[in-house]
Protein backbone atom coordinates (compact mmCIF):
# COMPACT_ATOMS: atom_id res chain seq x y z
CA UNK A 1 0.00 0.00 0.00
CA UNK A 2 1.09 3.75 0.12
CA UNK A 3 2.63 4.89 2.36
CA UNK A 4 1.10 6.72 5.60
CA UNK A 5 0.46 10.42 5.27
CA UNK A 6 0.12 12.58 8.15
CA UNK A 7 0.23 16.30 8.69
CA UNK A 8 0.22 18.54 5.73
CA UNK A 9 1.08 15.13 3.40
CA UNK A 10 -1.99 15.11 1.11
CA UNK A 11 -2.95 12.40 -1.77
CA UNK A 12 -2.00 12.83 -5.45
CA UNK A 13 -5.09 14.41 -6.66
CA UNK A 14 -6.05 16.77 -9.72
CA UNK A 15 -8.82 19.26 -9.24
CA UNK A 16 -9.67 22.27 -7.64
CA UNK A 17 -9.23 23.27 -3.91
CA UNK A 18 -6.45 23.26 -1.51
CA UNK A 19 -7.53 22.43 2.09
CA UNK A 20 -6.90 26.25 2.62
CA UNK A 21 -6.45 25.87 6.77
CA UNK A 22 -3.08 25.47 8.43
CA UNK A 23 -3.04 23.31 11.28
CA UNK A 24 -4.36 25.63 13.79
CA UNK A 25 -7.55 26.11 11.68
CA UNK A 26 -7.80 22.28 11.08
CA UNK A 27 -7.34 21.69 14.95
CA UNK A 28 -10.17 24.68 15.31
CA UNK A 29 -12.31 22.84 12.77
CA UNK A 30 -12.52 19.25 14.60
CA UNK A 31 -12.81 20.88 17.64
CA UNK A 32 -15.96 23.00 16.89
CA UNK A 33 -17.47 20.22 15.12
CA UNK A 34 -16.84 17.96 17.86
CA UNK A 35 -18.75 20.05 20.15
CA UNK A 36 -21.48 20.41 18.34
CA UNK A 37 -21.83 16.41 18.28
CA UNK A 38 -21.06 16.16 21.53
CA UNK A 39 -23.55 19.19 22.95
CA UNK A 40 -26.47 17.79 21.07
CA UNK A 41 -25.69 14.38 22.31
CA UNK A 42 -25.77 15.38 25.67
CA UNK A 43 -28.63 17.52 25.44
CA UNK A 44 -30.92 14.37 23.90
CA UNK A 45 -29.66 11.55 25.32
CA UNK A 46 -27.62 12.72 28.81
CA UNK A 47 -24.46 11.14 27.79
CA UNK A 48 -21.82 11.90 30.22
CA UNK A 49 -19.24 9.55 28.40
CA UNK A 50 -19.50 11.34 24.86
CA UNK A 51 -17.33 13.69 26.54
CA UNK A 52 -14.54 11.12 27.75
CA UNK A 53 -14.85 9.38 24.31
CA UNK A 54 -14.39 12.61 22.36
CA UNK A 55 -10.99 14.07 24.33
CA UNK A 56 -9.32 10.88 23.36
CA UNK A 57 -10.37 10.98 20.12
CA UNK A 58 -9.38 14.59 19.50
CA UNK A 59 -5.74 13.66 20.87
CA UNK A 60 -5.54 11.95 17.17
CA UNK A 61 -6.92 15.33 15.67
CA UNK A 62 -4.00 15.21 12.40
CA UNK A 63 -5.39 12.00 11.71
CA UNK A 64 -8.31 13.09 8.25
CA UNK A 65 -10.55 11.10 6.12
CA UNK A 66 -8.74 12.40 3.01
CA UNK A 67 -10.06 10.08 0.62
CA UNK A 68 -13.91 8.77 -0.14
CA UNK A 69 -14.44 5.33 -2.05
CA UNK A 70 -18.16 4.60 -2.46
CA UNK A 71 -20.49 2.44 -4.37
CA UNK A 72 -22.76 3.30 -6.79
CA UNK A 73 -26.53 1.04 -6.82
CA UNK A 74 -27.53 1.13 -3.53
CA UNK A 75 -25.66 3.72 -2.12
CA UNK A 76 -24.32 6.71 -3.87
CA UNK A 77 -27.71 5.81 -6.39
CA UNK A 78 -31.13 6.05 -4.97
CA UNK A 79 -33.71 2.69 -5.71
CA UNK A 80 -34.85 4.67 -8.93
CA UNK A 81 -31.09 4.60 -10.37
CA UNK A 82 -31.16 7.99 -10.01
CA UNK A 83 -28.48 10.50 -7.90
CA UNK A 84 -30.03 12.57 -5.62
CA UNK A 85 -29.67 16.24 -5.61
CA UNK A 86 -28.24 16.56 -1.92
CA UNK A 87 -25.57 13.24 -3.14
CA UNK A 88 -24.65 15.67 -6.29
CA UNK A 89 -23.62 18.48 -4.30
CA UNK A 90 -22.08 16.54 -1.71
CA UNK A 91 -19.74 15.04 -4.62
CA UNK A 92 -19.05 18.51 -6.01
CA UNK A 93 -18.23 19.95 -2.62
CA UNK A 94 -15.66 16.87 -2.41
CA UNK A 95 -13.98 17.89 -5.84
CA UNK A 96 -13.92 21.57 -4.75
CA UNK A 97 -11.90 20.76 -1.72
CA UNK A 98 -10.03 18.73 -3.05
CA UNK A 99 -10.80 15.07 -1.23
CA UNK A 100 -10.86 12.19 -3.83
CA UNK A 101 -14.03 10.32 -4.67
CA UNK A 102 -13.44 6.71 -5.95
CA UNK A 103 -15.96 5.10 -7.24
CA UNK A 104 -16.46 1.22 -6.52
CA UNK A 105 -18.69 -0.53 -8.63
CA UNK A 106 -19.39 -3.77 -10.04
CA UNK A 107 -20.76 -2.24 -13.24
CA UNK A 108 -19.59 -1.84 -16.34
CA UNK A 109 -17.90 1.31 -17.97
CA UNK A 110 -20.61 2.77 -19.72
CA UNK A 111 -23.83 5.63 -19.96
CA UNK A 112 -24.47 5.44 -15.96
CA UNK A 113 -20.98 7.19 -15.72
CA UNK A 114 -21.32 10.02 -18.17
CA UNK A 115 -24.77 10.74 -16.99
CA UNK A 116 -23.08 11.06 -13.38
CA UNK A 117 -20.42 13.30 -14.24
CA UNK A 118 -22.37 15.80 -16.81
CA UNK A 119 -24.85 15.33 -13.22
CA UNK A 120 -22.07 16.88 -11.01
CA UNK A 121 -20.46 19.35 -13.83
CA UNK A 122 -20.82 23.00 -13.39
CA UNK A 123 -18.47 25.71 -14.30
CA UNK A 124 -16.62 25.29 -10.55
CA UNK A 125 -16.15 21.17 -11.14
CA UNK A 126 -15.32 19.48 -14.36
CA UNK A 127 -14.83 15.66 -14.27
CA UNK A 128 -10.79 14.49 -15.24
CA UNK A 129 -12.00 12.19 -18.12
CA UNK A 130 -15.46 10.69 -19.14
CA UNK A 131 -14.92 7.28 -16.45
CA UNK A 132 -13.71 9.82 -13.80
CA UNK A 133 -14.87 12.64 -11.18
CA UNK A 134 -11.40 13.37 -9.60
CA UNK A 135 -9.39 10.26 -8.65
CA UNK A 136 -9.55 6.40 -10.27
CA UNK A 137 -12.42 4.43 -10.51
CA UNK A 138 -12.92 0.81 -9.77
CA UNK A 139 -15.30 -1.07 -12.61
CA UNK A 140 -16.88 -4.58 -12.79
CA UNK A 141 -16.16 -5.97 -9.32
CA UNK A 142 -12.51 -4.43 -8.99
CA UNK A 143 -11.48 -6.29 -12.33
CA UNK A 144 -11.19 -2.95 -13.78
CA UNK A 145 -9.26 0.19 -12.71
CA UNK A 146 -8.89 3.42 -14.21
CA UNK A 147 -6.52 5.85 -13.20
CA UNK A 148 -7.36 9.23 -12.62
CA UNK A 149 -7.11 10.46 -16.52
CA UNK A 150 -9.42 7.80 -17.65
CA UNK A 151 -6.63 5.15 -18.59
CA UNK A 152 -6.58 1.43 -17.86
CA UNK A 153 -4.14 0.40 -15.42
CA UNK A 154 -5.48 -2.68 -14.17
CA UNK A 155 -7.39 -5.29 -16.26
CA UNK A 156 -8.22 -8.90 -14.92
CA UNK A 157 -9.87 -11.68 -17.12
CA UNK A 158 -11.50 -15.13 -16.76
CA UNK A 159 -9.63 -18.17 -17.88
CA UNK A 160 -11.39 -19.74 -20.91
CA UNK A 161 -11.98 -22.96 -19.25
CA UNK A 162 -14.03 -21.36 -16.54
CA UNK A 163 -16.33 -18.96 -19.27
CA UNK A 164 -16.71 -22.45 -21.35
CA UNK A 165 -18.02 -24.55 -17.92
CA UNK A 166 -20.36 -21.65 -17.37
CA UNK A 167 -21.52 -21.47 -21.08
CA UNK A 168 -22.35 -25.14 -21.09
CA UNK A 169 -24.23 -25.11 -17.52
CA UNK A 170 -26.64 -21.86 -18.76
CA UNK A 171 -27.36 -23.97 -21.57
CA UNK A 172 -28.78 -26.81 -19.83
CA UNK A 173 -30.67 -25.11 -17.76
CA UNK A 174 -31.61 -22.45 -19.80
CA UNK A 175 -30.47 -19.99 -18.28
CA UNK A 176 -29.58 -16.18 -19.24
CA UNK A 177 -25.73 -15.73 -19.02
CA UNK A 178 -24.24 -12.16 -19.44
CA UNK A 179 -20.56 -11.86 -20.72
CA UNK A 180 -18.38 -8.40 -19.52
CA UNK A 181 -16.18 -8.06 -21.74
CA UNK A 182 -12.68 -6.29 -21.73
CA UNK A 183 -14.07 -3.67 -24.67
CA UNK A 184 -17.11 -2.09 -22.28
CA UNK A 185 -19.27 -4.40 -23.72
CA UNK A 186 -22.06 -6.68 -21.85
CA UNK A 187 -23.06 -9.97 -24.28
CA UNK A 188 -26.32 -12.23 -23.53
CA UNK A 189 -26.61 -15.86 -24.64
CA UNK A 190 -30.08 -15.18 -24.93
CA UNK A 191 -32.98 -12.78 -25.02
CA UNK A 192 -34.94 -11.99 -21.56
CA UNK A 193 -37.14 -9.57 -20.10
CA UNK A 194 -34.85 -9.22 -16.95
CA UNK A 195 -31.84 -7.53 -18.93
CA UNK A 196 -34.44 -4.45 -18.73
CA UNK A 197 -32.98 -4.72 -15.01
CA UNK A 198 -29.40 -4.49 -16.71
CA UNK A 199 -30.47 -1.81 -18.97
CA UNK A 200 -31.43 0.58 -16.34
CA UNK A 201 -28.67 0.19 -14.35
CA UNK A 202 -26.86 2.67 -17.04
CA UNK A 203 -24.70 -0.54 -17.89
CA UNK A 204 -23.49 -0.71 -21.88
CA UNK A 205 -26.57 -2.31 -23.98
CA UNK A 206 -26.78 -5.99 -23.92
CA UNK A 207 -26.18 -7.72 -27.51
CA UNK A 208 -27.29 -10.76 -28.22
CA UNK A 209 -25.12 -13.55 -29.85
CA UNK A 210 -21.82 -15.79 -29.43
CA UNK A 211 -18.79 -14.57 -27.69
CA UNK A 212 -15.83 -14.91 -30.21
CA UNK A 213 -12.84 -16.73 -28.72
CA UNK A 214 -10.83 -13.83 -29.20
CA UNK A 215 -12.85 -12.07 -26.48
CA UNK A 216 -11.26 -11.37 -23.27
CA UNK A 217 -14.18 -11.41 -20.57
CA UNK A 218 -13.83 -10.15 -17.26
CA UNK A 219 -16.34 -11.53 -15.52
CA UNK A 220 -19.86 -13.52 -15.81
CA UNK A 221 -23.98 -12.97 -14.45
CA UNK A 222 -26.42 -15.59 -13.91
CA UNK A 223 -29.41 -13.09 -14.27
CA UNK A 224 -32.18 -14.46 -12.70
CA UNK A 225 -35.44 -14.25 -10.31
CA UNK A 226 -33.73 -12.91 -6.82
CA UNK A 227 -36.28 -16.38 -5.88
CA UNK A 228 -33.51 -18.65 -8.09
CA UNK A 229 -30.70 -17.03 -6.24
CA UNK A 230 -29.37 -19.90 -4.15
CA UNK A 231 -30.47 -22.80 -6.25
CA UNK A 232 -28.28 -21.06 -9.43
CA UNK A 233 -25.56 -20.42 -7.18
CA UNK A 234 -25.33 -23.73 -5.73
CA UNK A 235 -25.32 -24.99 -9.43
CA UNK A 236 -22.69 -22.73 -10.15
CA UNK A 237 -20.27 -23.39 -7.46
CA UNK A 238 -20.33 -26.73 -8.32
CA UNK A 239 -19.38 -26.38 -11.78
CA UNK A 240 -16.54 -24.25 -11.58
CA UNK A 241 -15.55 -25.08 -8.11
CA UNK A 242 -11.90 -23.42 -7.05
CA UNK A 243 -11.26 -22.03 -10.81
CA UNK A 244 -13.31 -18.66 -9.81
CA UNK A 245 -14.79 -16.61 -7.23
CA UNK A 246 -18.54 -16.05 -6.94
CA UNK A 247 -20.25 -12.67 -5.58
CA UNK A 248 -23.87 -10.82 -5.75
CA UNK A 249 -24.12 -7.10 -5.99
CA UNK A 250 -28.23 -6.96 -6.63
CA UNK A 251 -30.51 -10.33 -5.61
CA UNK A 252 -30.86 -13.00 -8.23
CA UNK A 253 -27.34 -12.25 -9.85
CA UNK A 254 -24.72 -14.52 -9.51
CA UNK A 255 -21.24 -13.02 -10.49
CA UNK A 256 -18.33 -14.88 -11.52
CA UNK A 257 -15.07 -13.15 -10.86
CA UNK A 258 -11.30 -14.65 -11.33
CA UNK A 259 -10.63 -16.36 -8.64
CA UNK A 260 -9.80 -14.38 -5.20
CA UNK A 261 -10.38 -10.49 -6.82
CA UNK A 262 -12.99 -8.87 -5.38
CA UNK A 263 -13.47 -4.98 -5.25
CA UNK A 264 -11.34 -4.70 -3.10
CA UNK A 265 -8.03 -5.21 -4.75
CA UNK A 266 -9.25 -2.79 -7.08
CA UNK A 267 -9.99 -0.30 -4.04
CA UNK A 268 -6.19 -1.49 -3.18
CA UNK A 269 -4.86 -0.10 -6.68
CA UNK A 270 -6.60 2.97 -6.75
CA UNK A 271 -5.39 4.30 -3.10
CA UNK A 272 -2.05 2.91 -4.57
CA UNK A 273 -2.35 5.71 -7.63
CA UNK A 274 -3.60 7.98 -4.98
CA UNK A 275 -0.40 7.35 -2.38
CA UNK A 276 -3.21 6.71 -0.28
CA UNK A 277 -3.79 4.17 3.12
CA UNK A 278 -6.96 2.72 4.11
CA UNK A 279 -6.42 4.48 7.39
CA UNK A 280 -7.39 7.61 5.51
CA UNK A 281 -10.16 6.45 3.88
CA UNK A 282 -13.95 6.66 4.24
CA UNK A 283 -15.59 3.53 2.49
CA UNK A 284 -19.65 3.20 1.91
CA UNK A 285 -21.04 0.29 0.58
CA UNK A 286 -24.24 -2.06 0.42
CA UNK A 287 -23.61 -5.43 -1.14
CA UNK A 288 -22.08 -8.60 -0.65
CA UNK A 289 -19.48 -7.21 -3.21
CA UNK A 290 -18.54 -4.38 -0.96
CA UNK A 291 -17.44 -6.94 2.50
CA UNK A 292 -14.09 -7.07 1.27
CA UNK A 293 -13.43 -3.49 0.73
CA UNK A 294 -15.37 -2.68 4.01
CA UNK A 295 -13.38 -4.88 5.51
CA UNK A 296 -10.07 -4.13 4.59
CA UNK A 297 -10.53 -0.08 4.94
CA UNK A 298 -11.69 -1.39 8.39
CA UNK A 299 -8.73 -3.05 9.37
CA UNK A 300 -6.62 -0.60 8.00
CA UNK A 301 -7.60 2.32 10.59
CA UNK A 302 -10.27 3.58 8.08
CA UNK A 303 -13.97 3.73 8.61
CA UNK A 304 -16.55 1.66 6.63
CA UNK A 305 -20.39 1.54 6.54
CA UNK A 306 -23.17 -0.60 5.33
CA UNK A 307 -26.42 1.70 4.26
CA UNK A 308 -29.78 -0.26 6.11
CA UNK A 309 -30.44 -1.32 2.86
CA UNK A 310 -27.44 -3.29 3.05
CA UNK A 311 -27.56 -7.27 2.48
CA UNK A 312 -26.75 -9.33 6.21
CA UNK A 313 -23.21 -10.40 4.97
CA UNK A 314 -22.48 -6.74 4.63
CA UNK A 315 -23.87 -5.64 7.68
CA UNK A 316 -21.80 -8.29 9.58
CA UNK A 317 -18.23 -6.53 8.73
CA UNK A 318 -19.76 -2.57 8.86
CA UNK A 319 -18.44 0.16 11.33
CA UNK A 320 -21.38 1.35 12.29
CA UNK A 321 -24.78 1.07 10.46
CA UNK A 322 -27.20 4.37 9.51
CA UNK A 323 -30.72 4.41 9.87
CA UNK A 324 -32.25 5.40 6.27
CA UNK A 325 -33.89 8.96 5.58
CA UNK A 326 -37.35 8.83 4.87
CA UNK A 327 -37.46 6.79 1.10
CA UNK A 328 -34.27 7.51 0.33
CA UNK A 329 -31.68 5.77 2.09
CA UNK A 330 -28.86 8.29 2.09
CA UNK A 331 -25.29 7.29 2.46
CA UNK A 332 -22.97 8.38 5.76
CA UNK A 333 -21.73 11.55 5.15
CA UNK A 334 -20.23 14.07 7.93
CA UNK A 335 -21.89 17.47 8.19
CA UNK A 336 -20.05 20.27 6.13
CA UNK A 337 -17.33 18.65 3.63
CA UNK A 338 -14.62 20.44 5.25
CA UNK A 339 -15.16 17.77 8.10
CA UNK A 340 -15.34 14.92 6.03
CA UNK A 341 -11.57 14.76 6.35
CA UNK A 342 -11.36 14.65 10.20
CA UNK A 343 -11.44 10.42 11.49
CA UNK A 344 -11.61 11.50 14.83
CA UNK A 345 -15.23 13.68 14.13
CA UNK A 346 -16.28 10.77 12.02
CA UNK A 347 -15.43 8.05 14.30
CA UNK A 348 -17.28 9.95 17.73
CA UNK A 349 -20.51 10.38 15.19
CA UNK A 350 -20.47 6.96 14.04
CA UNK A 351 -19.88 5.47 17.67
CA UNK A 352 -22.47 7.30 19.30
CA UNK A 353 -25.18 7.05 16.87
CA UNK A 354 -24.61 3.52 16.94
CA UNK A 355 -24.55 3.06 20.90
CA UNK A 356 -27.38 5.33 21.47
CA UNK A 357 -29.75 5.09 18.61
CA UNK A 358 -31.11 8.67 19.31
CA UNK A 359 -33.05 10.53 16.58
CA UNK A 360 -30.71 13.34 15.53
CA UNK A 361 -32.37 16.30 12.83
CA UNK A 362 -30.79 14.64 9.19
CA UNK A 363 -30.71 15.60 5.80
CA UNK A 364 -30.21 13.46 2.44
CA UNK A 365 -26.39 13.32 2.35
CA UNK A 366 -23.50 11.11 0.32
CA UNK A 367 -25.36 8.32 -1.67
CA UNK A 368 -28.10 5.74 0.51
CA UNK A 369 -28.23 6.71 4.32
CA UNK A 370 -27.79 9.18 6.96
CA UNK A 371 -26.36 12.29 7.29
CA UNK A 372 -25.79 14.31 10.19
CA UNK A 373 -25.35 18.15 9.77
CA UNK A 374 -22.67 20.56 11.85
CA UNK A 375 -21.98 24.37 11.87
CA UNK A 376 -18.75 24.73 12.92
CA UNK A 377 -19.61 28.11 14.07
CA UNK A 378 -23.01 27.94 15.67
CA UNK A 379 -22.58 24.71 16.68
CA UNK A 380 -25.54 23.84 15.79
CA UNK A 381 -27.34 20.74 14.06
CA UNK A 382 -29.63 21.18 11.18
């Protein structure tokens, strides 16, 4: 991994914004923020220990989320496919001040990510390239990674034998098998009514036909009735047993990845490009295909959450998990983006929402659950 960055050390990262504050001003910041959490805390819930809890957590003030890796469907997205207006500003406020937003999907390169960026554009934040905002981005599982001018750096594939295996299997049962290729293209064995569910994902159109031998694939989806989840993946498993890996982003699609890459590893290359450490890194995710990158951010000092929409294996490896907003189940975000990069802030919100379950005022935030609002100068919530 990178190396550590502390202090004034920032990531590699194009756009506009320097973080403007010396350290005093940075200490000031986490301070007043702080105490705001920890004054309306007290005032709902009579919480002596917030107190305690947030000294010793301001002790490690130089320690910043500097970095923001979140999934798309599910969490960044609403359940319409559709990025909220409060999740668009959020993301431009990150490329103003400079804090890198990867994005970690399992899709494909393709119209969901132009329509995102044009989303975000204004004449204050223009994306790097047309597959990124301001920092790499993670495609199809982790198999591919961009860096932060749009370029392939990383690009995993299938073995033949494994694609073949899975070819036959769909056959026999009749089954609808997608094909990702390695030229942004998504190829059915046959026509159904659930690629519509593909289509409005923003994915690249499904074709119909044969995939030539020539064809690199990165990975495969059993699209199915979320009802015919575990019976296909069952079948699956044993047909390719050790040769690949198997994970579900959205119910009743099995994914077959090479064996052992998850998105995580792609997470791993993109801090690389960044110089970045999971210990300053603020990780959302939903799925089954985000526990490994939860995980690992996790370990590494960093802070992952699951959104309540999240499947149970995600929820089992999560920080802390946020109560959903109304419809709209908005992703964890910290009050003013200035404060997004302080762990300490982060880490007393998280661990007191989670111990005392108190309804705090929220507003629709980063991507799929809560947010929590601060004014560092009021110090009040809203």
């Amino acid at each position: 991994m990178g190396r550590c960055y502390r202090g004034s050390r920032q990531p590699r990262v194009h756009g506009l914004g320097a973080h403007g504050k010396g350290k005093h001003g940075q200490v000031m910041l986490v301070f007043s923020a702080a105490v705001s959490i920890i004054l309306a805390l007290q005032n709902r819930a009579g919480c002596g220990w917030v107190m305690q809890r947030a000294r010793s957590e301001l002790t490690e003030h130089s320690r910043r989320a500097l970095v923001v890796v979140t999934d798309v469907d599910g969490t960044l997205m609403n359940s319409s496919n559709q990025l909220p207006a409060a999740n668009c500003e959020a993301l431009r406020r990150c490329v103003r001040q400079g804090v890198p937003v990867i994005l970690a999907t399992g899709k494909h390169r393709g119209p969901w990510v132009r329509r995102l960026l044009d989303q975000v554009a204004d004449p204050s934040v223009q994306a790097l390239s047309e597959w990124t905002l301001n920092a790499p981005g993670v495609f199809v599982q982790g198999l591919l990674v961009c860096d932060s001018a749009g370029q392939v750096v990383v690009a995993s594939v299938l073995p033949a034998s494994v694609f073949h295996a899975c070819a036959r299997l769909a056959e026999r049962k009749a089954w609808t098998l997608l094909a990702y290729t390695d030229s942004d293209q998504i190829i059915s064995n046959r026509a159904s009514p659930l690629i519509q569910a593909i289509n409005a994902l923003g994915e690249p159109p499904v074709t119909f036909g044969t995939v030539d031998e020539n064809i690199r694939i990165h990975k495969l989806l059993f699209l199915g009735d979320p009802s015919m989840e575990k019976a296909v993946r069952v079948e699956v498993e044993a047909t390719i047993g050790a040769e690949a890996s198997l994970t579900v982003a959205i119910a009743g699609m099995v994914e077959v990845l090479p064996k052992g890459i998850s998105k995580a590893d792609g997470v791993r290359q993109a801090l690389k490009l960044l110089d970045a450490d999971p210990s300053d890194v603020l990780a959302l995710g939903d799925g089954e295909n985000d526990v490994e990158m939860l995980r690992e951010i996790r370990r590494g000092g960093g802070i992952s959450a699951a959104v309540q929409n999240a499947r149970p294996i995600s929820k089992e490896v999560q920080l802390t998990s946020l109560r959903p907003h109304q419809e709209n189940q908005v992703s964890l975000a910290v009050a003013r983006w200035p404060s997004t990069r302080s762990l300490p802030v982060m880490r007393c919100f998280c661990r007191s929402i989670s111990r005392h379950r108190t309804q705090l005022p929220m507003r629709t935030g980063l991507g799929g659950h809560v947010q929590l609002t601060v004014s560092p100068l009021t110090g009040r919530l809203g």
